[in-house]
C-alpha atoms as a PDB file:
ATOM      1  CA  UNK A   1      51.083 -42.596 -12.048  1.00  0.00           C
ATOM      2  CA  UNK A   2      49.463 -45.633 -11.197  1.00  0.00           C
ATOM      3  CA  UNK A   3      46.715 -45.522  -8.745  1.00  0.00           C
ATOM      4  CA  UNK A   4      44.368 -47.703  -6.594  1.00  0.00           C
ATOM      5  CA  UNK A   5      41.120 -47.054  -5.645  1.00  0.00           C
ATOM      6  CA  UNK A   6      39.400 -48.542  -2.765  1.00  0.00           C
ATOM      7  CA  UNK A   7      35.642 -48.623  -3.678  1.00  0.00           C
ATOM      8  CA  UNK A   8      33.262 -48.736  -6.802  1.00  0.00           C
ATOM      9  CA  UNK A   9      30.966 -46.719  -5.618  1.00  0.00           C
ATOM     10  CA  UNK A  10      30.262 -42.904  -7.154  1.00  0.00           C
ATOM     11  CA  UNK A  11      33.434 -41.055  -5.930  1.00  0.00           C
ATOM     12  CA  UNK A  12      35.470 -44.002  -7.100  1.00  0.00           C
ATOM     13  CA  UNK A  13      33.934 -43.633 -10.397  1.00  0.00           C
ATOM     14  CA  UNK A  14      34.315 -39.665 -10.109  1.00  0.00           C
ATOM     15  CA  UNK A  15      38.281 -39.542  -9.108  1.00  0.00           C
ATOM     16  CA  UNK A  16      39.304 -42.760 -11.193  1.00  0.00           C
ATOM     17  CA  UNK A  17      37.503 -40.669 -14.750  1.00  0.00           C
ATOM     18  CA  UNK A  18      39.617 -37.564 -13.821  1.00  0.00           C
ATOM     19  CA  UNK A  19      42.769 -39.916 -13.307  1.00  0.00           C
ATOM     20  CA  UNK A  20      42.315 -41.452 -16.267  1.00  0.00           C
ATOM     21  CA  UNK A  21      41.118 -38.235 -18.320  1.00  0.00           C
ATOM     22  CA  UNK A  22      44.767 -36.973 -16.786  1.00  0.00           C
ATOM     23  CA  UNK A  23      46.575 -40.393 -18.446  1.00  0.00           C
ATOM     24  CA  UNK A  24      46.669 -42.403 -14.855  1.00  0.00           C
ATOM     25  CA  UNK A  25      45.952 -45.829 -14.617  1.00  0.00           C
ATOM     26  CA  UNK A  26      43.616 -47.290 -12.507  1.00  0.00           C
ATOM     27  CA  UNK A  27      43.346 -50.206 -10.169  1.00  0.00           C
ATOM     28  CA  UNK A  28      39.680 -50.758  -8.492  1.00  0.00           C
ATOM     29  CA  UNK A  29      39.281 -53.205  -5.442  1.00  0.00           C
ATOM     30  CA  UNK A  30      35.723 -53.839  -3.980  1.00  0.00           C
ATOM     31  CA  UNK A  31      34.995 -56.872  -1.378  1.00  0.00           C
ATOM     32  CA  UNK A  32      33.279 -58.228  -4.172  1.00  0.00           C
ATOM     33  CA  UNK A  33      35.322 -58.410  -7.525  1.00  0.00           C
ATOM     34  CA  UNK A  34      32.195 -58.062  -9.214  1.00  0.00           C
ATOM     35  CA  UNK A  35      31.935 -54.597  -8.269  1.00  0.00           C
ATOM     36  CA  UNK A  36      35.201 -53.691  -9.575  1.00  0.00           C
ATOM     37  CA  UNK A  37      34.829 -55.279 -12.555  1.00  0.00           C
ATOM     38  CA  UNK A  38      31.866 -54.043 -13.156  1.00  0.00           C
ATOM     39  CA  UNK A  39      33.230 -50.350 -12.654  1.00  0.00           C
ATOM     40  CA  UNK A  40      36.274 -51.525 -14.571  1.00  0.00           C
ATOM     41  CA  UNK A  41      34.437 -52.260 -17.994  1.00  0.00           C
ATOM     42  CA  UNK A  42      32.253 -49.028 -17.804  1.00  0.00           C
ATOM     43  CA  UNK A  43      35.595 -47.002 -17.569  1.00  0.00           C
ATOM     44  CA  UNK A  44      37.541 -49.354 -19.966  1.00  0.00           C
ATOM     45  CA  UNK A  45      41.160 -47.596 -20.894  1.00  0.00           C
ATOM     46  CA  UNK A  46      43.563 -48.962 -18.207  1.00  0.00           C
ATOM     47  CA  UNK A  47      41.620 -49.366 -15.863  1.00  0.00           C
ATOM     48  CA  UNK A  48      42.048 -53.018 -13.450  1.00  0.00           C
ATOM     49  CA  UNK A  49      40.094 -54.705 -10.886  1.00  0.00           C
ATOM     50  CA  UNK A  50      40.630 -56.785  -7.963  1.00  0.00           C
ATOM     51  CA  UNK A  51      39.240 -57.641  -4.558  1.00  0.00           C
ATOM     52  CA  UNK A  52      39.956 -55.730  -1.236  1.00  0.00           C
ATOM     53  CA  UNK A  53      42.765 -57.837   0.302  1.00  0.00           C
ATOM     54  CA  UNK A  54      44.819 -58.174  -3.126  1.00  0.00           C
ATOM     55  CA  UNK A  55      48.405 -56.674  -2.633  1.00  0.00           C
ATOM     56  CA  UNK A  56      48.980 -52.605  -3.124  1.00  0.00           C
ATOM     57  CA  UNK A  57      51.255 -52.388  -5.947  1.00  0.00           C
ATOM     58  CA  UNK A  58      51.080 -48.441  -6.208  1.00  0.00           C
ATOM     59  CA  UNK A  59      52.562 -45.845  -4.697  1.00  0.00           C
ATOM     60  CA  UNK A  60      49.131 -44.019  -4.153  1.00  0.00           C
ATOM     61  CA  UNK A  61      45.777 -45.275  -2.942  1.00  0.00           C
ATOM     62  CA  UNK A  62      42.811 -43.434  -2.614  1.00  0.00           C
ATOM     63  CA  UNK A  63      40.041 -44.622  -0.126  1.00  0.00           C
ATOM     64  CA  UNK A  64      37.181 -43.810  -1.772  1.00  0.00           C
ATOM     65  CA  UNK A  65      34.753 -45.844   0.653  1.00  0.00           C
ATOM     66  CA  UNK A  66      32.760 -44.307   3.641  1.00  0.00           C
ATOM     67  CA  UNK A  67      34.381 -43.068   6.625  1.00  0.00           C
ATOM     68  CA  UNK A  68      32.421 -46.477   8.132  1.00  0.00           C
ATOM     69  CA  UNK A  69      34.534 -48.666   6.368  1.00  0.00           C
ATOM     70  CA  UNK A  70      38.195 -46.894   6.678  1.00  0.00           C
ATOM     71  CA  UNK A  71      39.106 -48.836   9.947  1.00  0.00           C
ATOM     72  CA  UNK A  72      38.422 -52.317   7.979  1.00  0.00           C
ATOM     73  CA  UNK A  73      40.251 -51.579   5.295  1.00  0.00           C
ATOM     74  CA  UNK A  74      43.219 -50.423   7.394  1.00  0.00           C
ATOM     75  CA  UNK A  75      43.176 -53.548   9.459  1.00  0.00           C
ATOM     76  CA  UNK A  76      43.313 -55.543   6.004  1.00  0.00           C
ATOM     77  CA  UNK A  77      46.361 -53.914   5.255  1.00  0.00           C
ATOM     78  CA  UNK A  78      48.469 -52.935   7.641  1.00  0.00           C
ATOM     79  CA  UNK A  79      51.961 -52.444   7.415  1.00  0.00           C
ATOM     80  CA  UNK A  80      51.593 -52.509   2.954  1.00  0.00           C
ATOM     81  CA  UNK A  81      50.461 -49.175   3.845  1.00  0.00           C
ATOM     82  CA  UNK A  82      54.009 -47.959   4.823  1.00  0.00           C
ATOM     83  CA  UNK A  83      55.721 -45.347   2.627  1.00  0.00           C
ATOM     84  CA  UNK A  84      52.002 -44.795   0.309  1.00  0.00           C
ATOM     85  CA  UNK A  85      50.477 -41.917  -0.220  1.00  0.00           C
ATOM     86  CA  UNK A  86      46.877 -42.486   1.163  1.00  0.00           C
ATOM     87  CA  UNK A  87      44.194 -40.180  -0.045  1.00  0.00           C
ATOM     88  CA  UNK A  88      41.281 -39.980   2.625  1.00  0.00           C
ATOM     89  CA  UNK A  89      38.194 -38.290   0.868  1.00  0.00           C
ATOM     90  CA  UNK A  90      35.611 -38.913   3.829  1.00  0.00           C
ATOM     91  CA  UNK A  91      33.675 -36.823   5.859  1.00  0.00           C
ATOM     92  CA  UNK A  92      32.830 -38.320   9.163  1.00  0.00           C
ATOM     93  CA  UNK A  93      28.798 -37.930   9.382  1.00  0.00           C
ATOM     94  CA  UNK A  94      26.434 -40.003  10.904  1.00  0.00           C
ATOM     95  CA  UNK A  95      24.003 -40.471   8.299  1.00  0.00           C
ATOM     96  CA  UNK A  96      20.880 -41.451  10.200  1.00  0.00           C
ATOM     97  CA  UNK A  97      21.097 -38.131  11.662  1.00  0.00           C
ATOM     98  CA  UNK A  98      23.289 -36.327   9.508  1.00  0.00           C
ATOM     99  CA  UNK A  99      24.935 -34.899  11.792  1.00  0.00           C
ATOM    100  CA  UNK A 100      28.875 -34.597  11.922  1.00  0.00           C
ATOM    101  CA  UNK A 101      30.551 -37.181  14.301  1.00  0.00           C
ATOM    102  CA  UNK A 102      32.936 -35.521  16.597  1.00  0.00           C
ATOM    103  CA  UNK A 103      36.160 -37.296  16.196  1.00  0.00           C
ATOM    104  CA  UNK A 104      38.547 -37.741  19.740  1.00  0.00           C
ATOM    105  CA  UNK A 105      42.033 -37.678  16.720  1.00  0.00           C
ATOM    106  CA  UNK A 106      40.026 -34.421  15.506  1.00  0.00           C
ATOM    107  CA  UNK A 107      39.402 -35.159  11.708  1.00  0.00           C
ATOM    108  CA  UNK A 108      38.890 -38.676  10.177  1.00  0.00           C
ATOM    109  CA  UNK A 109      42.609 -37.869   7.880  1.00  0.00           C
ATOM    110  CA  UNK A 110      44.126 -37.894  11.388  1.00  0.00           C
ATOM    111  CA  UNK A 111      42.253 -41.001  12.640  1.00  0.00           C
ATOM    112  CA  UNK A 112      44.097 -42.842   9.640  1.00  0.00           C
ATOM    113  CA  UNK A 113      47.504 -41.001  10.533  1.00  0.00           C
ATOM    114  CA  UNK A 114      47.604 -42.598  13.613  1.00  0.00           C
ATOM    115  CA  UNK A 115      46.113 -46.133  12.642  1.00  0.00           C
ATOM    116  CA  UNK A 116      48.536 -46.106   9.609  1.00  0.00           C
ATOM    117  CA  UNK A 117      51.776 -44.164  11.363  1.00  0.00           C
ATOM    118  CA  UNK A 118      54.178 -45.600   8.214  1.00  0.00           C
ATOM    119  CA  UNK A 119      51.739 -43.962   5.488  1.00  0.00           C
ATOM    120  CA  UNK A 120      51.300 -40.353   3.875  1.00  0.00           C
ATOM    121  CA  UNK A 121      48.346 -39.293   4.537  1.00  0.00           C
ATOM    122  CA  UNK A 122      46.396 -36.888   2.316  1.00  0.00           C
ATOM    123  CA  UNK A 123      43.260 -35.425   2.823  1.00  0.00           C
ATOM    124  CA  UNK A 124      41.660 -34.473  -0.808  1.00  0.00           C
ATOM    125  CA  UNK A 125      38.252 -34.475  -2.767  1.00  0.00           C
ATOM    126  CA  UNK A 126      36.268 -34.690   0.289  1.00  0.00           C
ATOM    127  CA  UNK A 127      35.038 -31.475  -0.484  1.00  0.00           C
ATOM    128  CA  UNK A 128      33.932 -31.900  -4.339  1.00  0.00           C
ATOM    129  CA  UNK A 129      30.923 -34.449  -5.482  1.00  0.00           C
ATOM    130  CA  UNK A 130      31.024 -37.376  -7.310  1.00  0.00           C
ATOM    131  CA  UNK A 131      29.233 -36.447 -10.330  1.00  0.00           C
ATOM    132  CA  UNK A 132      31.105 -33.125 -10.121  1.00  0.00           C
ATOM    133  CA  UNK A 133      34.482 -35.288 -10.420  1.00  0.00           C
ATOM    134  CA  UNK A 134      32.549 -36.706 -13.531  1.00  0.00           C
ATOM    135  CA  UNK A 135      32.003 -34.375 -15.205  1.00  0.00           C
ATOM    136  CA  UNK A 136      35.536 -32.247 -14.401  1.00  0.00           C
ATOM    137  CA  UNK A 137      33.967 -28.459 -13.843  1.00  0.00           C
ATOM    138  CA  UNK A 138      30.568 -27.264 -12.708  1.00  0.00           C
ATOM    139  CA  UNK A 139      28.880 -23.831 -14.869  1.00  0.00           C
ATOM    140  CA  UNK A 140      31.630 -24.100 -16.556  1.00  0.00           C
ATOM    141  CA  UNK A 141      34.389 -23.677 -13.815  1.00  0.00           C
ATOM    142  CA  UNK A 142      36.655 -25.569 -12.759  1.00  0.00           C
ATOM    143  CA  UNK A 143      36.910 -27.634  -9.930  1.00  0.00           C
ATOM    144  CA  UNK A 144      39.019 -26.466  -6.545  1.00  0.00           C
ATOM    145  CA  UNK A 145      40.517 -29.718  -4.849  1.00  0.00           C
ATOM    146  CA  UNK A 146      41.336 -28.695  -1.479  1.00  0.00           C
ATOM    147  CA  UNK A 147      44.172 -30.697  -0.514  1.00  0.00           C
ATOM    148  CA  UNK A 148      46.145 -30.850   3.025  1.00  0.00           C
ATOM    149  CA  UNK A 149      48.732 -33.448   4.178  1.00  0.00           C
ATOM    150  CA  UNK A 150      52.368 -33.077   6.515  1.00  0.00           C
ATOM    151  CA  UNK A 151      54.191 -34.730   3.516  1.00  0.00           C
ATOM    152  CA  UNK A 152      54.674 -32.318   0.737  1.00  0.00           C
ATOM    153  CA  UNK A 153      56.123 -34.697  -1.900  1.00  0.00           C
ATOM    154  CA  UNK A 154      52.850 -36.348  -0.918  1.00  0.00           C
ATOM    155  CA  UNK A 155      51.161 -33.169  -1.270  1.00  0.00           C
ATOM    156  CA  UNK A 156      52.028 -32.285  -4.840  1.00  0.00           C
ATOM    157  CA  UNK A 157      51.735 -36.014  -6.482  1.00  0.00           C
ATOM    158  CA  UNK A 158      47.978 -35.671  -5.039  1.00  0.00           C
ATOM    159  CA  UNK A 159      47.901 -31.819  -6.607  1.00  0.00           C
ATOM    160  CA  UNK A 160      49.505 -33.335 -10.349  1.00  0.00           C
ATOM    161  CA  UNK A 161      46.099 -36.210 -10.079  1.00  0.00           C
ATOM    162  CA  UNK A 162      44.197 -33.426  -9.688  1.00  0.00           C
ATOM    163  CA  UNK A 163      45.729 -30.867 -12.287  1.00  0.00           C
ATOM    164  CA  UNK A 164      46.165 -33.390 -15.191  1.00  0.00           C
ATOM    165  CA  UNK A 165      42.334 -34.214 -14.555  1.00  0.00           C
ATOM    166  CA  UNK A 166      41.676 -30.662 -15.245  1.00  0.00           C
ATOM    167  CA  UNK A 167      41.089 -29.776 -12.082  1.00  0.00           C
ATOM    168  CA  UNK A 168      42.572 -26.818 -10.364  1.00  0.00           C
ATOM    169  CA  UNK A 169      44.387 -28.044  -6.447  1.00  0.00           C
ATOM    170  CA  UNK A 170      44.740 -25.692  -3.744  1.00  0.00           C
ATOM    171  CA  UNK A 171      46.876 -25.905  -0.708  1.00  0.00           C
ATOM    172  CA  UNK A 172      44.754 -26.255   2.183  1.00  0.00           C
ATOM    173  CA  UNK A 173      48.398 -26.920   4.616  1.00  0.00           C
ATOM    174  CA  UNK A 174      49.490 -29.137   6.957  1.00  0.00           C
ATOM    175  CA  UNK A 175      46.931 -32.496   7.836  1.00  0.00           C
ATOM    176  CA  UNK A 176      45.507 -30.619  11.048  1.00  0.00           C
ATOM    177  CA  UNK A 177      43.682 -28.891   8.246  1.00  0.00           C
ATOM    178  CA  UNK A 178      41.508 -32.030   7.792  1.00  0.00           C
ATOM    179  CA  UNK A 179      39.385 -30.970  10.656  1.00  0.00           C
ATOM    180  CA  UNK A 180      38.008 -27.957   8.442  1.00  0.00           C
ATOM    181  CA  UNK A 181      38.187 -29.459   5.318  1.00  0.00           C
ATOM    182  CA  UNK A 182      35.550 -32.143   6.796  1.00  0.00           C
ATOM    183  CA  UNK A 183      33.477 -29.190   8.225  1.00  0.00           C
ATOM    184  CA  UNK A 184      33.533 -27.885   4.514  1.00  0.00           C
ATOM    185  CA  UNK A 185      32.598 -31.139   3.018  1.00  0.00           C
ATOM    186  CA  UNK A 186      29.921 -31.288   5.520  1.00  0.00           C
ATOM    187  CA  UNK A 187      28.218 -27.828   5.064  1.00  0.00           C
ATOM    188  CA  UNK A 188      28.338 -27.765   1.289  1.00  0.00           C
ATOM    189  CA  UNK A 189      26.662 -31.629   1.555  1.00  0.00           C
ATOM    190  CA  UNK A 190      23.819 -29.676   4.230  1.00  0.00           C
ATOM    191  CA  UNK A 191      23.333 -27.073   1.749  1.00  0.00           C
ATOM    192  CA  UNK A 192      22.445 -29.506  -0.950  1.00  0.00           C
ATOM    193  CA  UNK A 193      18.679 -28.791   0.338  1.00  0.00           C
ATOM    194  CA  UNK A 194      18.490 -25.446   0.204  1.00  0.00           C
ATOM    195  CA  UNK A 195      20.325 -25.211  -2.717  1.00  0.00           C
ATOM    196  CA  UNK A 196      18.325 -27.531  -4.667  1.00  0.00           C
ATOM    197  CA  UNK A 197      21.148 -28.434  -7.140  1.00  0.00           C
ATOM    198  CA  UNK A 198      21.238 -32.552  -5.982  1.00  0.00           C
ATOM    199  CA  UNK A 199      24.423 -32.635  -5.017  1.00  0.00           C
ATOM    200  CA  UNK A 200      25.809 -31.078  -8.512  1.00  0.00           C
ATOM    201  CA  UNK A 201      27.504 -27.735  -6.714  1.00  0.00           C
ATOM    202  CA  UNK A 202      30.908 -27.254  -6.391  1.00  0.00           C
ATOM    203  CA  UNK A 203      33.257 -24.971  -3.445  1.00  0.00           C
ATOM    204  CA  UNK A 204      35.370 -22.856  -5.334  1.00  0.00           C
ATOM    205  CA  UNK A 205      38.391 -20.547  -4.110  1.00  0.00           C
ATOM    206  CA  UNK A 206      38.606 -16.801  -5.910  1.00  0.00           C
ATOM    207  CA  UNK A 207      41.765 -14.941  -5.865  1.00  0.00           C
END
């Protein structure tokens, strides 16, 4: 597949190394091309840089910015987003608290649903770190992408990213999902204190 990731910041450099470990190529686009280029040349293979605002020539874009930024980037694009699959990997926290916002739409996945009606949404990787994604596994295990969305052919193009990464996806059903996926991402993120492990944990799934 080709992909494009909004962002160059450590989740973009996370999920675009386990697309391109899974033979993906990458498009980065940043406000500032610098930052994409930047990201670009440390990644090297295929992967391409632009500048927020440049066309979407991909079937699936991931928006790995903050949940801060989503609406912005939304408004910049607007109707190109019809018919893509739209990966939302934030978690809706007010950071100068760090506390959870409470969202009116109920999750931020369903906040871009409504902005972007013509797009597939996907909530994914909100619940795995960046230097997690990185490295592909944590202890030696693989990592669980938790993965929910109303479009299924949407569904399983997010849950092939994630398998030929080497990463395991799981099912988490339909979009209204992204309301507990967000609590997850939250909690494991609060636990980061107590567990000491600087953001280098990983949620897994047993069965």
């Amino acid at each position: 597949m080709d992909i494009t990731i909004i962002g160059a910041g450590n989740m973009a450099r996370g999920i675009a190394t386990r697309a391109l470990a899974g033979g993906h190529a990458v498009r980065l686009l940043t406000p500032e091309r610098d930052e994409a280029q930047g990201l670009a040349s440390e990644l090297g293979a295929s992967t391409q840089a632009g500048i927020v605002g440049d066309r979407l020539d991909t079937d699936l874009v991931v928006l790995a910015i903050t949940y801060g930024a989503v609406h912005g980037v939304l408004d910049t694009y607007g109707d190109q987003l019809d018919g893509k699959i739209v990966v939302d990997i934030t978690n809706p926290v007010d950071f100068d608290t760090f506390q959870p916002l409470q969202l009116q739409a109920g999750s931020a996945a369903q906040e871009i649903a409504n902005a972007a009606p013509g797009a597939r949404v996907v909530k994914a990787f909100n619940t795995t770190f960046a230097g997690t994604l990185v490295e592909g596994h944590v202890a030696g295990r693989t990592l669980d992408v938790l993965i929910a969305s109303d479009d299924e052919q949407a569904k399983q193009a997010v849950s092939k990213l994630a398998t030929d990464g080497g990463m395991h996806a799981v099912d988490a059903g339909p979009l209204g999902r992204a309301h507990e996926l967000e609590a997850m991402g939250y909690m494991h993120m609060a636990l980061q204190e107590t567990l000491g492990t600087q953001y280098g944990s990983a949620l897994t799934v047993s069965a």
